[in-house]
Structures are given as structure tokens and as C-alpha cells.
C-alpha atoms as a PDB file:
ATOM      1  CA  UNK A   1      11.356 -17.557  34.494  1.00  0.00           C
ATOM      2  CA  UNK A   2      12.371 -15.887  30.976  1.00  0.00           C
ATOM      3  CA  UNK A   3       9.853 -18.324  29.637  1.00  0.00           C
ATOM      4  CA  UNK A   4       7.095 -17.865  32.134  1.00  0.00           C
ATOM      5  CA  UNK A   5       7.616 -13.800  31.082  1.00  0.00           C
ATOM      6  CA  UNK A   6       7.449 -14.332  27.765  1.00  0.00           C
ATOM      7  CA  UNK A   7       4.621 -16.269  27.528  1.00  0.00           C
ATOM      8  CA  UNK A   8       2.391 -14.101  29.401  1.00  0.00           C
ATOM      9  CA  UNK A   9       3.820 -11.605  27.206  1.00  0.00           C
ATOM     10  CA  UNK A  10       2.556 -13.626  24.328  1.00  0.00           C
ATOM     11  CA  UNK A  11      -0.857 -13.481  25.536  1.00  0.00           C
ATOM     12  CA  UNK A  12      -1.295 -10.461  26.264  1.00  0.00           C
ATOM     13  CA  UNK A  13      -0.392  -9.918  22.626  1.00  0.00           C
ATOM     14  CA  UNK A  14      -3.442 -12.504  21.358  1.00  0.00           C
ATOM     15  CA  UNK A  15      -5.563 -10.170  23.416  1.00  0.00           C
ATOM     16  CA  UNK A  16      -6.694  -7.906  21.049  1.00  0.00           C
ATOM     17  CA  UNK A  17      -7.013 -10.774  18.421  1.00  0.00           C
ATOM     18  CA  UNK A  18      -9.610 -12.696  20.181  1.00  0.00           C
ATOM     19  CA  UNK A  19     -11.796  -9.597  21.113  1.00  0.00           C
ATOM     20  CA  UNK A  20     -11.219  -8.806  16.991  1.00  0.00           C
ATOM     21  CA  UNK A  21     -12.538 -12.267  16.707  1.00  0.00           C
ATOM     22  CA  UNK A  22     -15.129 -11.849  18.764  1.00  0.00           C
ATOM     23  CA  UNK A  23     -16.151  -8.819  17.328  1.00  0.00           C
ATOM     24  CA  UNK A  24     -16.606 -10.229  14.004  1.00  0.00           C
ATOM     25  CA  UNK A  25     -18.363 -13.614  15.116  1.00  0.00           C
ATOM     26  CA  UNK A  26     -20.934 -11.021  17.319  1.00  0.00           C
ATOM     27  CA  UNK A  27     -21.500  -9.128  13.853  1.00  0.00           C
ATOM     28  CA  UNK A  28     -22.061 -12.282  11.708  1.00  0.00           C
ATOM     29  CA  UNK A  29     -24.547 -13.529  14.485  1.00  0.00           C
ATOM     30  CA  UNK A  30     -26.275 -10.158  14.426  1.00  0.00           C
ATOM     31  CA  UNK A  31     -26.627 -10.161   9.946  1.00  0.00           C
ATOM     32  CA  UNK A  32     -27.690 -13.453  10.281  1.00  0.00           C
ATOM     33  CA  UNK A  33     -30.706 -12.319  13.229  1.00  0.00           C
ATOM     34  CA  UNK A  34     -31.066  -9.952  10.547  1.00  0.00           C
ATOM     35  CA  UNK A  35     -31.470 -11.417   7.659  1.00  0.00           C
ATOM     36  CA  UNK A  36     -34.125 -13.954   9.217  1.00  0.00           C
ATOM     37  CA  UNK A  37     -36.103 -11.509  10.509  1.00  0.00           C
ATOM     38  CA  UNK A  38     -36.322  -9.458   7.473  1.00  0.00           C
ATOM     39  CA  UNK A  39     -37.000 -12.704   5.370  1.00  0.00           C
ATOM     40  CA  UNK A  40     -39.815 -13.991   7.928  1.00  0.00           C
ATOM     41  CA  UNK A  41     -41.203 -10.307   8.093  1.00  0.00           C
ATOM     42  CA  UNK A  42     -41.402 -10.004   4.378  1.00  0.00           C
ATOM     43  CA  UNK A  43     -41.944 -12.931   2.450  1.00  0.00           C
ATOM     44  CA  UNK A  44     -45.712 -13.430   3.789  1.00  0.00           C
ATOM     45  CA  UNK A  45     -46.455 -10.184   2.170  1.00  0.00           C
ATOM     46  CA  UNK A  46     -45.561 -11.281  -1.279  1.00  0.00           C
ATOM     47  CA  UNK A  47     -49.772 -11.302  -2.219  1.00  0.00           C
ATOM     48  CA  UNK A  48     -49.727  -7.733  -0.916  1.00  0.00           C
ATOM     49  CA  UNK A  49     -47.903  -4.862  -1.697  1.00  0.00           C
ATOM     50  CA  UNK A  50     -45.240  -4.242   1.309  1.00  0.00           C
ATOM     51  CA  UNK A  51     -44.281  -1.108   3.178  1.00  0.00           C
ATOM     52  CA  UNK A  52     -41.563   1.604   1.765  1.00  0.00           C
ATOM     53  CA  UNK A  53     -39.457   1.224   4.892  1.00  0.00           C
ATOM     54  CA  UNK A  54     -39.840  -2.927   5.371  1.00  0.00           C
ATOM     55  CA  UNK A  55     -38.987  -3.034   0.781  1.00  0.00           C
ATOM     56  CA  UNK A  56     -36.312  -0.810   0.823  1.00  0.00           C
ATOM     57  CA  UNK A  57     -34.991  -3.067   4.309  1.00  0.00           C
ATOM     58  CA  UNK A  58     -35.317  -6.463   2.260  1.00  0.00           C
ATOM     59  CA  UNK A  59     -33.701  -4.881  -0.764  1.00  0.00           C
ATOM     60  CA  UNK A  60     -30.743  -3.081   0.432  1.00  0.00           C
ATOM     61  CA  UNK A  61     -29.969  -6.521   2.630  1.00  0.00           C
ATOM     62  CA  UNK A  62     -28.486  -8.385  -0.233  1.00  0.00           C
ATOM     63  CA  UNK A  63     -26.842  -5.990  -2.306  1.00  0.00           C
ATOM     64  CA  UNK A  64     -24.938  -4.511   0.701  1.00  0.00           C
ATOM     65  CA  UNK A  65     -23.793  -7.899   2.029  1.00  0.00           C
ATOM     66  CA  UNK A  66     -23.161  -9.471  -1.085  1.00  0.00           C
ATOM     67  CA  UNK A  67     -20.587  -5.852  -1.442  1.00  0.00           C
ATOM     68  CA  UNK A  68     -19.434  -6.801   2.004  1.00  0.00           C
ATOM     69  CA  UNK A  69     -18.431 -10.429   1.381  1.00  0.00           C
ATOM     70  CA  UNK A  70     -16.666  -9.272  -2.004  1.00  0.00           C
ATOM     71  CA  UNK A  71     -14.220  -7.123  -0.427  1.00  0.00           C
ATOM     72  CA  UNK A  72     -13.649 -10.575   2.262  1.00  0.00           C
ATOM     73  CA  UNK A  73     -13.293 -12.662  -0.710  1.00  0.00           C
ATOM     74  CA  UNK A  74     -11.064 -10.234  -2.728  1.00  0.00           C
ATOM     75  CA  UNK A  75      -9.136  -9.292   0.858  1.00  0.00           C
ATOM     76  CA  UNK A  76      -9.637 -12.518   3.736  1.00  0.00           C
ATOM     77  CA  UNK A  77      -7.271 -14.923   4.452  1.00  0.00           C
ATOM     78  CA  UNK A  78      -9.060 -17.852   3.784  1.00  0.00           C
ATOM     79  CA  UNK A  79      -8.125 -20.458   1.562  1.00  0.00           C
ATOM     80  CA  UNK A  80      -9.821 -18.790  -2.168  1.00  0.00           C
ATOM     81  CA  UNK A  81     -11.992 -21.327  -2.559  1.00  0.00           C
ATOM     82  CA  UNK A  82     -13.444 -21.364   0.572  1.00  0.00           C
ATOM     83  CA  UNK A  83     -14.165 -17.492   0.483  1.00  0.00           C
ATOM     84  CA  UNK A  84     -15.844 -18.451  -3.200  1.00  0.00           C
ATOM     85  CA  UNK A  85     -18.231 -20.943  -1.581  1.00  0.00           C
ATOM     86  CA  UNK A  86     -18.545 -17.830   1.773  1.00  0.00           C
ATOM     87  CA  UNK A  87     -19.433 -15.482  -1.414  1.00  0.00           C
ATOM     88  CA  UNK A  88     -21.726 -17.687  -3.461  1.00  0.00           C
ATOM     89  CA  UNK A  89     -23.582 -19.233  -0.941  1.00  0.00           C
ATOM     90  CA  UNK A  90     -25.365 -16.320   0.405  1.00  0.00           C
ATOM     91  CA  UNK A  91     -25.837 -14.947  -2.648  1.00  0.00           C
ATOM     92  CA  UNK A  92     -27.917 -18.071  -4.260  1.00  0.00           C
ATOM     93  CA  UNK A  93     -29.579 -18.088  -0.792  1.00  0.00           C
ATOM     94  CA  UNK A  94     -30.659 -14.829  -0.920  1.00  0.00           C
ATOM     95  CA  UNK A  95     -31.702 -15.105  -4.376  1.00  0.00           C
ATOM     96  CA  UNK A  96     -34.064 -17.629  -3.775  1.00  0.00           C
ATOM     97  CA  UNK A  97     -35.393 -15.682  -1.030  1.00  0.00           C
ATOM     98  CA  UNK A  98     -36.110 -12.881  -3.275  1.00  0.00           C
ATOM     99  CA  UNK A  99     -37.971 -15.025  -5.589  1.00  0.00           C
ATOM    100  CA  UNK A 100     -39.857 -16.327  -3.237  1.00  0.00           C
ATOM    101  CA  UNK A 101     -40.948 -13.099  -2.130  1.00  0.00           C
ATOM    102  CA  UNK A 102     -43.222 -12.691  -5.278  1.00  0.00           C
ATOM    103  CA  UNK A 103     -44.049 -16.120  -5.822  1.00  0.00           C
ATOM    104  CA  UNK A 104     -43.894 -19.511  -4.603  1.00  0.00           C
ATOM    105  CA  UNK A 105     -40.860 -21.554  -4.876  1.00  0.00           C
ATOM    106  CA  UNK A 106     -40.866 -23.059  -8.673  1.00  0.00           C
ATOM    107  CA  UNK A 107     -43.364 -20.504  -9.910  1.00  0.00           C
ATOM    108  CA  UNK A 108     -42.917 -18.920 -12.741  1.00  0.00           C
ATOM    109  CA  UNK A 109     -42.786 -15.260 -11.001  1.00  0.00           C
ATOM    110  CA  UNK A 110     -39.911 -16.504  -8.885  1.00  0.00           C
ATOM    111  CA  UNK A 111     -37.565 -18.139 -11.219  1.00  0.00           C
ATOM    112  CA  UNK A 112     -37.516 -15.153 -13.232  1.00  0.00           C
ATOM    113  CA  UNK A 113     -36.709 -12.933 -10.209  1.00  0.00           C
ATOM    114  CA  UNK A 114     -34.263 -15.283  -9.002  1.00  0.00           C
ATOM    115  CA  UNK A 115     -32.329 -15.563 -11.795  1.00  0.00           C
ATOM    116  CA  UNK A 116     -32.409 -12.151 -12.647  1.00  0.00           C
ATOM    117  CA  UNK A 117     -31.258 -11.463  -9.034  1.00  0.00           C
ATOM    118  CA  UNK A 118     -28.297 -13.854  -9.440  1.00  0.00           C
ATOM    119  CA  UNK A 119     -27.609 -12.755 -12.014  1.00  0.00           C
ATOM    120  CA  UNK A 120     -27.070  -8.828 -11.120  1.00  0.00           C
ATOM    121  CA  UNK A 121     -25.351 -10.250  -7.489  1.00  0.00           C
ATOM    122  CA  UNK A 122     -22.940 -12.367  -9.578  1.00  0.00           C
ATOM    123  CA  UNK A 123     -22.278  -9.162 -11.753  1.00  0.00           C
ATOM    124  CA  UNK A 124     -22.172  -7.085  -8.736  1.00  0.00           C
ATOM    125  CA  UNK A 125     -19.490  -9.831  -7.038  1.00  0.00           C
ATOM    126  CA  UNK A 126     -17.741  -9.334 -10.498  1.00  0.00           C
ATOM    127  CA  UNK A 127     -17.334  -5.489 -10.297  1.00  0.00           C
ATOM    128  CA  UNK A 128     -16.008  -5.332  -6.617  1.00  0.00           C
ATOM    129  CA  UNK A 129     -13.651  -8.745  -6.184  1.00  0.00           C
ATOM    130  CA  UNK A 130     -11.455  -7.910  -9.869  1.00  0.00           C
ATOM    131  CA  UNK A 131     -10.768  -4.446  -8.472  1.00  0.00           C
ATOM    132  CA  UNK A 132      -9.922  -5.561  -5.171  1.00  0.00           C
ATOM    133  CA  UNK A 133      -7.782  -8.162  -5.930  1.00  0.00           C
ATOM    134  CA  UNK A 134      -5.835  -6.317  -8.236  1.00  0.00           C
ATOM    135  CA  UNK A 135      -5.258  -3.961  -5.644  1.00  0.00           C
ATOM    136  CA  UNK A 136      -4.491  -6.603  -3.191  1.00  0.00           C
ATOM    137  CA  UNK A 137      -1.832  -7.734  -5.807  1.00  0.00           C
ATOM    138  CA  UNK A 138      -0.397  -4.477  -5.452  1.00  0.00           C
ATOM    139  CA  UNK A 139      -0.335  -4.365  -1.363  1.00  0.00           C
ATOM    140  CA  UNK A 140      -3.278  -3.383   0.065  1.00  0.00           C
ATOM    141  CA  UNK A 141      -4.357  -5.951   3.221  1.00  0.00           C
ATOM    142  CA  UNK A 142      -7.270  -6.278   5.806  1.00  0.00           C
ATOM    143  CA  UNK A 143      -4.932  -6.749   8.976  1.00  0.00           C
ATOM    144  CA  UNK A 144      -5.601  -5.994  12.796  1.00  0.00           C
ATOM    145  CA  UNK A 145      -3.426  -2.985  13.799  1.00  0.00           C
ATOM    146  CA  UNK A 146      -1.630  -5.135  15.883  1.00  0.00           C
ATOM    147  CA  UNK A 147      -0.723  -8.088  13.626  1.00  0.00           C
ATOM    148  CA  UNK A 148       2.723  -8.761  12.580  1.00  0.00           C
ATOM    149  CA  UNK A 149       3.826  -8.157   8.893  1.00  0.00           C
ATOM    150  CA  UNK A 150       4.563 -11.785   7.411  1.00  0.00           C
ATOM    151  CA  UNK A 151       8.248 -12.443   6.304  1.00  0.00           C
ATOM    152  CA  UNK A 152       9.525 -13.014   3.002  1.00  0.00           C
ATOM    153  CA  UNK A 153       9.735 -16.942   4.249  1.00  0.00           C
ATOM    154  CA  UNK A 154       6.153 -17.098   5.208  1.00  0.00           C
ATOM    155  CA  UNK A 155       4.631 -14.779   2.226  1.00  0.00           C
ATOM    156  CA  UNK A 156       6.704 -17.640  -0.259  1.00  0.00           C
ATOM    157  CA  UNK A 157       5.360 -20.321   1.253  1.00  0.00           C
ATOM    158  CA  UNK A 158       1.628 -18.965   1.113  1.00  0.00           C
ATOM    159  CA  UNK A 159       2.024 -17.966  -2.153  1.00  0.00           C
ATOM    160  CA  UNK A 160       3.694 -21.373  -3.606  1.00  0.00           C
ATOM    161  CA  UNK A 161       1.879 -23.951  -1.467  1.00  0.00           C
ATOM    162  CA  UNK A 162      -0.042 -26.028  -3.706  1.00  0.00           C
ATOM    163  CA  UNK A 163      -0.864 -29.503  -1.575  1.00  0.00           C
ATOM    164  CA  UNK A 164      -3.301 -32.437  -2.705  1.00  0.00           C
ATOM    165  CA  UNK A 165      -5.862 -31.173  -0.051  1.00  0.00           C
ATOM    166  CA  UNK A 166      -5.795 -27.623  -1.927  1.00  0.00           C
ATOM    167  CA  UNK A 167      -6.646 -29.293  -4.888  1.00  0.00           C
ATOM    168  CA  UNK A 168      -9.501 -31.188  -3.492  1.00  0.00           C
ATOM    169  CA  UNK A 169     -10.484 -28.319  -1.555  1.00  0.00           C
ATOM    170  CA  UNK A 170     -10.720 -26.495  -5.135  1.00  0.00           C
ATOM    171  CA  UNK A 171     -12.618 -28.708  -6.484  1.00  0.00           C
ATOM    172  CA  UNK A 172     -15.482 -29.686  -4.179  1.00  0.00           C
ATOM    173  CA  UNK A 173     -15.437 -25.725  -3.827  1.00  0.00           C
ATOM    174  CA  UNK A 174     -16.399 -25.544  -7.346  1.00  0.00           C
ATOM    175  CA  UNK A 175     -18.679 -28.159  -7.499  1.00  0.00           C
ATOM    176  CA  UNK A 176     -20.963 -25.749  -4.517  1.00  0.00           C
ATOM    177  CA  UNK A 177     -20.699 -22.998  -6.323  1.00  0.00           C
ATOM    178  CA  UNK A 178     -21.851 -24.507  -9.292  1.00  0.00           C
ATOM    179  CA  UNK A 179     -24.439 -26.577  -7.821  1.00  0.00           C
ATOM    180  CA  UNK A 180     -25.870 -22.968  -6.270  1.00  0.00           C
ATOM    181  CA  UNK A 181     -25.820 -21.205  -8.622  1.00  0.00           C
ATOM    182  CA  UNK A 182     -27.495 -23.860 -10.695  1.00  0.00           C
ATOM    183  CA  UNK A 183     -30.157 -23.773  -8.261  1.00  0.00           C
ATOM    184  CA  UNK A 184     -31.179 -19.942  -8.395  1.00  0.00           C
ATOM    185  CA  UNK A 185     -30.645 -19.526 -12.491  1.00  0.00           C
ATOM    186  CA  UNK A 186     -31.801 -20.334 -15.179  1.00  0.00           C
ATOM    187  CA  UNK A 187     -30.450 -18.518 -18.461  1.00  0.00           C
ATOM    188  CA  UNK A 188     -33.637 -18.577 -20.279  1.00  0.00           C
ATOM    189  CA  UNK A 189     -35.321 -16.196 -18.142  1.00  0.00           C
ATOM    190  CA  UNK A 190     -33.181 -14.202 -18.199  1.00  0.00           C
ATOM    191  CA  UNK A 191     -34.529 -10.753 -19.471  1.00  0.00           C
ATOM    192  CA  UNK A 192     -36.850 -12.392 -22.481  1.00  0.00           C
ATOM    193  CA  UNK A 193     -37.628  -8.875 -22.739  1.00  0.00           C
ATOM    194  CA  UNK A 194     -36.476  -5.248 -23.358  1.00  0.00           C
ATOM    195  CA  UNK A 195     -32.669  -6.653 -23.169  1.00  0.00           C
ATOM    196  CA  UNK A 196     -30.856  -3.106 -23.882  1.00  0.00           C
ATOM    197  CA  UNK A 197     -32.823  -1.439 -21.350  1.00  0.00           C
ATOM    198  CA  UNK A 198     -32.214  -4.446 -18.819  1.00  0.00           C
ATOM    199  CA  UNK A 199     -28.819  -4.273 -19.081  1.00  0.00           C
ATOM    200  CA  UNK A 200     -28.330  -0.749 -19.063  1.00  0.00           C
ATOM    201  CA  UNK A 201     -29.917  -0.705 -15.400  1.00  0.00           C
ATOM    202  CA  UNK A 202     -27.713  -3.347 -14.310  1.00  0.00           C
ATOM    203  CA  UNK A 203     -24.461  -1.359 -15.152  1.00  0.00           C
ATOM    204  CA  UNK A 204     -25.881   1.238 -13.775  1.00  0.00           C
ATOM    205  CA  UNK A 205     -26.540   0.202 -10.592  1.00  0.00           C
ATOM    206  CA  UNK A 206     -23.712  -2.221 -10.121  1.00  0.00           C
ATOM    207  CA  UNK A 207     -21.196   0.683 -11.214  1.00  0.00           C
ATOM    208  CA  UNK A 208     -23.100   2.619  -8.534  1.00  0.00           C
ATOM    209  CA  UNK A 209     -22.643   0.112  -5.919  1.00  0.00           C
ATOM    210  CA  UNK A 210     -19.396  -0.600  -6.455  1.00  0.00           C
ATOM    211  CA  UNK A 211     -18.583   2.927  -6.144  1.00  0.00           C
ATOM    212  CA  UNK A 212     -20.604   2.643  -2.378  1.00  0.00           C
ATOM    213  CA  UNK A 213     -18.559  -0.290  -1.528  1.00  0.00           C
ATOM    214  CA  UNK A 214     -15.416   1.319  -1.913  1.00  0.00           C
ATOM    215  CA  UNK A 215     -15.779   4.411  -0.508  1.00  0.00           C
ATOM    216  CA  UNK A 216     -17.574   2.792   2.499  1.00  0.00           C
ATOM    217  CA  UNK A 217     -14.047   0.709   2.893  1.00  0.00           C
ATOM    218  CA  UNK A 218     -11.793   3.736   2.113  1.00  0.00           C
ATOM    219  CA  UNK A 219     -13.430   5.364   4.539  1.00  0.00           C
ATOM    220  CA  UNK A 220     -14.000   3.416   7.663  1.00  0.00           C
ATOM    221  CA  UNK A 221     -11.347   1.583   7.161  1.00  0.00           C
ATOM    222  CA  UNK A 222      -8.703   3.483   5.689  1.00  0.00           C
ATOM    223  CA  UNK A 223      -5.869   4.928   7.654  1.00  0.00           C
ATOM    224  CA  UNK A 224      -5.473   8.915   8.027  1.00  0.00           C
ATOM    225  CA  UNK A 225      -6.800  11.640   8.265  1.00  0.00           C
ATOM    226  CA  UNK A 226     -10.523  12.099   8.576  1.00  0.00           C
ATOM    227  CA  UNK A 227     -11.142  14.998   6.517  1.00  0.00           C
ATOM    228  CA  UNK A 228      -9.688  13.598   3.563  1.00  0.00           C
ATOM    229  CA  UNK A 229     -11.767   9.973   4.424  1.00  0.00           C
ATOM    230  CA  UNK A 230     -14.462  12.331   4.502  1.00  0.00           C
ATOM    231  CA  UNK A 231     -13.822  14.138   1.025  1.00  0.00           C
ATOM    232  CA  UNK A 232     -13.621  10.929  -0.555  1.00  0.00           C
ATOM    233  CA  UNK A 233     -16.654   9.606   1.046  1.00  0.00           C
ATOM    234  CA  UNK A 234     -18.490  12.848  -0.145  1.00  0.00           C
ATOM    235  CA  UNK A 235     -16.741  12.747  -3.843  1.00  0.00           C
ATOM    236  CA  UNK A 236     -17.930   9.224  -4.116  1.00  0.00           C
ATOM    237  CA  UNK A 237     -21.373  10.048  -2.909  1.00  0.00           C
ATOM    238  CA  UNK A 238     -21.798  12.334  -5.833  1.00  0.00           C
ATOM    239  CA  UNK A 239     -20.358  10.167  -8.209  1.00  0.00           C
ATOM    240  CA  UNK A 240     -22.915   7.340  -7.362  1.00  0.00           C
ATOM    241  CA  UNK A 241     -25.715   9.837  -7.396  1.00  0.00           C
ATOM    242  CA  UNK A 242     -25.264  11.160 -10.860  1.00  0.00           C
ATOM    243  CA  UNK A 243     -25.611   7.659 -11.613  1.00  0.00           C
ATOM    244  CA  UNK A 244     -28.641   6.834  -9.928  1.00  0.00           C
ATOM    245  CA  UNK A 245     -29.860   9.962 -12.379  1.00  0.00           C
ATOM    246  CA  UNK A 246     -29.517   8.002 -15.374  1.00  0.00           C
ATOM    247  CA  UNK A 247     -31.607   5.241 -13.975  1.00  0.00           C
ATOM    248  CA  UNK A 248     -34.659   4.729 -15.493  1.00  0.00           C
ATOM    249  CA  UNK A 249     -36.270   4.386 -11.334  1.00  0.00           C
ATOM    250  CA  UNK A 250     -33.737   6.913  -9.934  1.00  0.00           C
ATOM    251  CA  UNK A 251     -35.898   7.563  -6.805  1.00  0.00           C
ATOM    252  CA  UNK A 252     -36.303   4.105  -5.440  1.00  0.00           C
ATOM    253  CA  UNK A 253     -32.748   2.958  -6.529  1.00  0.00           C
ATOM    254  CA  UNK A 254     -31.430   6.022  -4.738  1.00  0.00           C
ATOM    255  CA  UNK A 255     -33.613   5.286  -1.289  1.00  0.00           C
ATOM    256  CA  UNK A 256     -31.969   2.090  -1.724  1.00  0.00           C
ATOM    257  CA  UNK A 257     -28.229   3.080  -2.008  1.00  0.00           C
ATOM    258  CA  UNK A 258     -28.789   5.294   0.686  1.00  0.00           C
ATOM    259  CA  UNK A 259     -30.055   2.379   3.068  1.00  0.00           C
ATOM    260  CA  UNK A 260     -27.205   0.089   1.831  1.00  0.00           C
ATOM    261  CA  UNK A 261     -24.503   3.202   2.937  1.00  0.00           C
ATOM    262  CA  UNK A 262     -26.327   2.698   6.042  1.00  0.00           C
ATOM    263  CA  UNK A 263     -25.700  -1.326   6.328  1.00  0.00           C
ATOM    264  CA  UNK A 264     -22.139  -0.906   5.439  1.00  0.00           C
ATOM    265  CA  UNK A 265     -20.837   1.798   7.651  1.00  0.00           C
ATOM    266  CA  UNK A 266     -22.630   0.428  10.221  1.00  0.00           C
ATOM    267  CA  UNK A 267     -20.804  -3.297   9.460  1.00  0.00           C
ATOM    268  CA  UNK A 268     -17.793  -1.939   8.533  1.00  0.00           C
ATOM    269  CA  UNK A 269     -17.678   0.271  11.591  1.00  0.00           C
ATOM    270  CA  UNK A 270     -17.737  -2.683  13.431  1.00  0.00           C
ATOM    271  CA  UNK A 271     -14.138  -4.143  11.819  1.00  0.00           C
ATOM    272  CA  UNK A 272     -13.128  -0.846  12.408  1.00  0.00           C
ATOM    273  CA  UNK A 273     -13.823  -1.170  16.235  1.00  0.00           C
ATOM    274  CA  UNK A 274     -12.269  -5.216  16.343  1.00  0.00           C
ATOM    275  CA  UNK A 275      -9.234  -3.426  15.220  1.00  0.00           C
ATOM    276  CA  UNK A 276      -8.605  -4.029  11.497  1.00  0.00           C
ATOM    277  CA  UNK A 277      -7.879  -1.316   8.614  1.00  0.00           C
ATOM    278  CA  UNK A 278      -6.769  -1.624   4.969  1.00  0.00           C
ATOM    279  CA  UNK A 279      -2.681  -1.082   4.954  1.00  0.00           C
ATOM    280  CA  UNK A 280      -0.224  -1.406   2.148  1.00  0.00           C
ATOM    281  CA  UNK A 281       2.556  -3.625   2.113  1.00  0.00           C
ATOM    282  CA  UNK A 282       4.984  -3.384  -0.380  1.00  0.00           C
ATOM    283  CA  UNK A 283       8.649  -4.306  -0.586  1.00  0.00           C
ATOM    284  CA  UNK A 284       9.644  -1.036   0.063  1.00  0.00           C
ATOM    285  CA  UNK A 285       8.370  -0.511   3.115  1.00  0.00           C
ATOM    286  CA  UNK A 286       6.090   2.348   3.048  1.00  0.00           C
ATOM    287  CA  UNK A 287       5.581   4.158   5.824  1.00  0.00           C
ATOM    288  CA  UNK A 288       1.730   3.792   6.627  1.00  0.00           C
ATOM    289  CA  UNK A 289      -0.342   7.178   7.409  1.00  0.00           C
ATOM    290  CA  UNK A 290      -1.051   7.864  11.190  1.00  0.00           C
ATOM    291  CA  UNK A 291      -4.557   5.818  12.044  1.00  0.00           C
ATOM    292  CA  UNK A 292      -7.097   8.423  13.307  1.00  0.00           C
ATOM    293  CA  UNK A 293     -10.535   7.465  14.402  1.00  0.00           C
END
């Protein structure tokens, strides 16, 4: 009878994890809807010149998701080299995608924009997963509220496990992130021209989006109390648009940051809703801040 108890007890407790994992698998089903319809919508107007509303769309897609997946490869579970190939993937795939928006596949027009776009989503990868994972090193988790904290025995053994399988999985995990990003760049075009200028828009706008990205998880995410999510949100606004003032196309890069913050809250608020927020864990303990919505 103590059993029969306890296991119902048990599943009442995996519950909330399978509507957080349906939750998640709904909003990956709904990016991907997304991202086909935007792609479908847009790429036969590459001989044309395409709507505000449907550019800035197309635009903000990648650079938002591609922030997205970062902070799941810096903070998931997965195996790393799995998350690497969840990263990579999309990001090859969508710069093809871009390139083929002003040119047909193997034209001249598109290699340079896909490589330039890999490039700047590789740099953009960069700038959020080091951060992250530092702070990951230092505690900070993506956990469902009501997930149990793993013990020291458990934490050990995730840490130190090192198995034949990992190894192969490390290595075939390299070889498709190699092969795709070999597919979408090509060093030589690069930026044949006005380098200095090139890259000083790319740190630019990567600094600004990396700013975006972690606010956006700060504050949807975060635990405590909303008016200091909210000051943080607005500090980090400001930060980003002084930014987007040095840029030499400050208007259209700012549209676009704006319509990424849209894409992420609206994702993130999502996790938020399946039950999962950014908590520390240290060995001390820390109490956590109280979680208001």
C-alpha cells in the first residue's frame, strides 16, 4: 500500500515536468512554423525589394534564435556536443537561407552574404555562450521550479564521466559542425572590402545583442522582484541603444533589435510559463529570492 502511495505520489510530481516538456516541444514546433513561413514568404522576393515589416521579420528571426539557442547551449543539459551541433545547425541553415534571399544558391551575391552572415552568427554565438558558461561555472542553472537540486554524488559523476560513447559522440559532433559551417563560409569573401568599417559594425551589433539576450533572460526568467527585473530590463535597453547610435545604419539596426526583444520575450515567456527560471547553486546554499510573476 506504502508503495502504491508513493508512486502515485511520484507522478504527481512528473506532472509539471511533462507539461514543461510539452511546453517547450509546442514552442519549437511553433519557431519552426515560423521560420518556414517567413523563409517561403521572403525568399521569392529576393529580385524585388521586400516590405519594412516582412525584412525586419526575416532579419530579426536569426539573430534572436541564434541568442536563444546560445543561452541552451551555454545553460541545457544536453550532452555539449550535442547542444554544439543544436547551435550550429540552425545557424548554417539559416545562413544559407539568407544568401539565398539575394541570390541563387552558389551565386556570387549569396556566398558573400552567407558567409558574412556566419560569420557575425558565429561571433554572435561567441559573445553570449563564453559569458554564460562562465556564469554557469559559477552556479547559475536553467531548472523547473520544481526539480530537485542534484547531490554531490550525482553532480561528480556528471562532471567526471568521460565514456567511449562521449568520445565518439564528440567527435562525429565536430565533424557536423565543421562540415556546416564549411558549407555556409568561405573566408575569402569575407569583407574584401572596407574591413575596419565591417568589423566595427559587427562589434557593434553583436555587443548590442548580447546585451538584449541577457537582459531578456534576467528578466523573464530571473527570480524576484519585478521592479528590479524591470530596472534592469530598462538599464539594458539604454545601454543597447546608445550602441545602435554609433552604428553607421542606426535606424534599421534599431527597428531590428526592437523586433528581436519582441521574439525573445515572447519565447522566453514561454519557459517562463513551462516552469523554468535561472537559480544559483552554490555550495553554500544560498537562499534563492522569492519567484514573482
Amino acid at each position: 500500500m506504502g508503495d502504491f502511495i508513493g508512486g502515485l505520489r511520484a507522478g504527481d510530481h512528473n506532472r509539471p515536468m511533462r507539461h514543461a516538456r510539452l511546453l517547450i516541444l509546442l514552442l519549437v514546433l511553433a519557431t519552426v512554423s515560423l521560420d518556414l513561413a517567413a523563409t517561403v514568404t521572403f525568399t521569392p522576393l529576393r529580385d524585388s525589394h521586400a516590405p519594412l515589416v516582412l525584412y525586419l521579420a526575416f532579419v530579426s528571426l536569426p539573430t534572436s534564435q541564434i541568442g536563444l539557442l546560445s543561452a541552451w547551449a551555454a545553460l541545457g543539459k544536453t550532452p555539449i556536443p550535442w547542444r554544439a551541433v543544436g547551435l550550429v545547425l540552425p545557424l548554417a541553415l539559416w545562413s544559407y537561407l539568407m544568401g539565398t534571399s539575394v541570390g541563387a544558391p552558389g551565386s556570387l551575391a549569396a556566398t558573400i552574404v552567407s558567409t558574412r552572415e556566419t560569420f557575425y552568427l558565429v561571433t554572435e554565438a561567441l559573445a553570449t555562450v563564453v559569458p554564460l558558461g562562465i556564469a554557469r561555472a559559477a552556479g547559475l542553472r536553467l531548472a523547473a521550479v520544481d526539480e530537485a537540486p542534484a547531490s554531490g554524488d550525482q553532480a561528480a559523476r556528471c562532471r567526471f564521466q568521460f565514456s567511449l560513447g562521449y568520445l565518439f559522440s564528440w567527435l562525429t559532433a565536430t565533424a557536423i559542425v565543421l562540415a556546416a559551417l564549411g558549407c555556409t563560409f568561405d573566408l575569402s569573401r569575407l569583407a574584401p572590402k572596407g574591413m575596419p568599417l565591417y568589423f566595427r559594425g559587427i562589434v557593434i551589433a553583436v555587443a548590442a545583442r548580447v546585451i538584449l539576450v541577457s537582459a531578456s533572460l534576467y528578466v523573464v526568467l530571473a527570480r524576484g522582484r519585478r521592479l528590479a527585473r524591470g530596472l534592469v530590463g530598462l538599464l539594458a535597453l539604454a545601454a543597447a541603444a546608445g550602441l545602435v547610435w554609433l552604428h553607421r545604419d542606426a535606424v534599421t539596426m534599431g527597428l531590428c533589435l526592437a523586433t528581436e526583444a519582441l521574439w525573445l520575450t515572447g519565447s522566453l515567456a514561454v519557459v517562463r510559463v513551462a516552469g523554468y527560471r535561472l537559480v544559483w547553486r552554490r555550495r553554500s546554499a544560498l537562499p534563492q529570492p522569492p519567484d514573482e510573476d
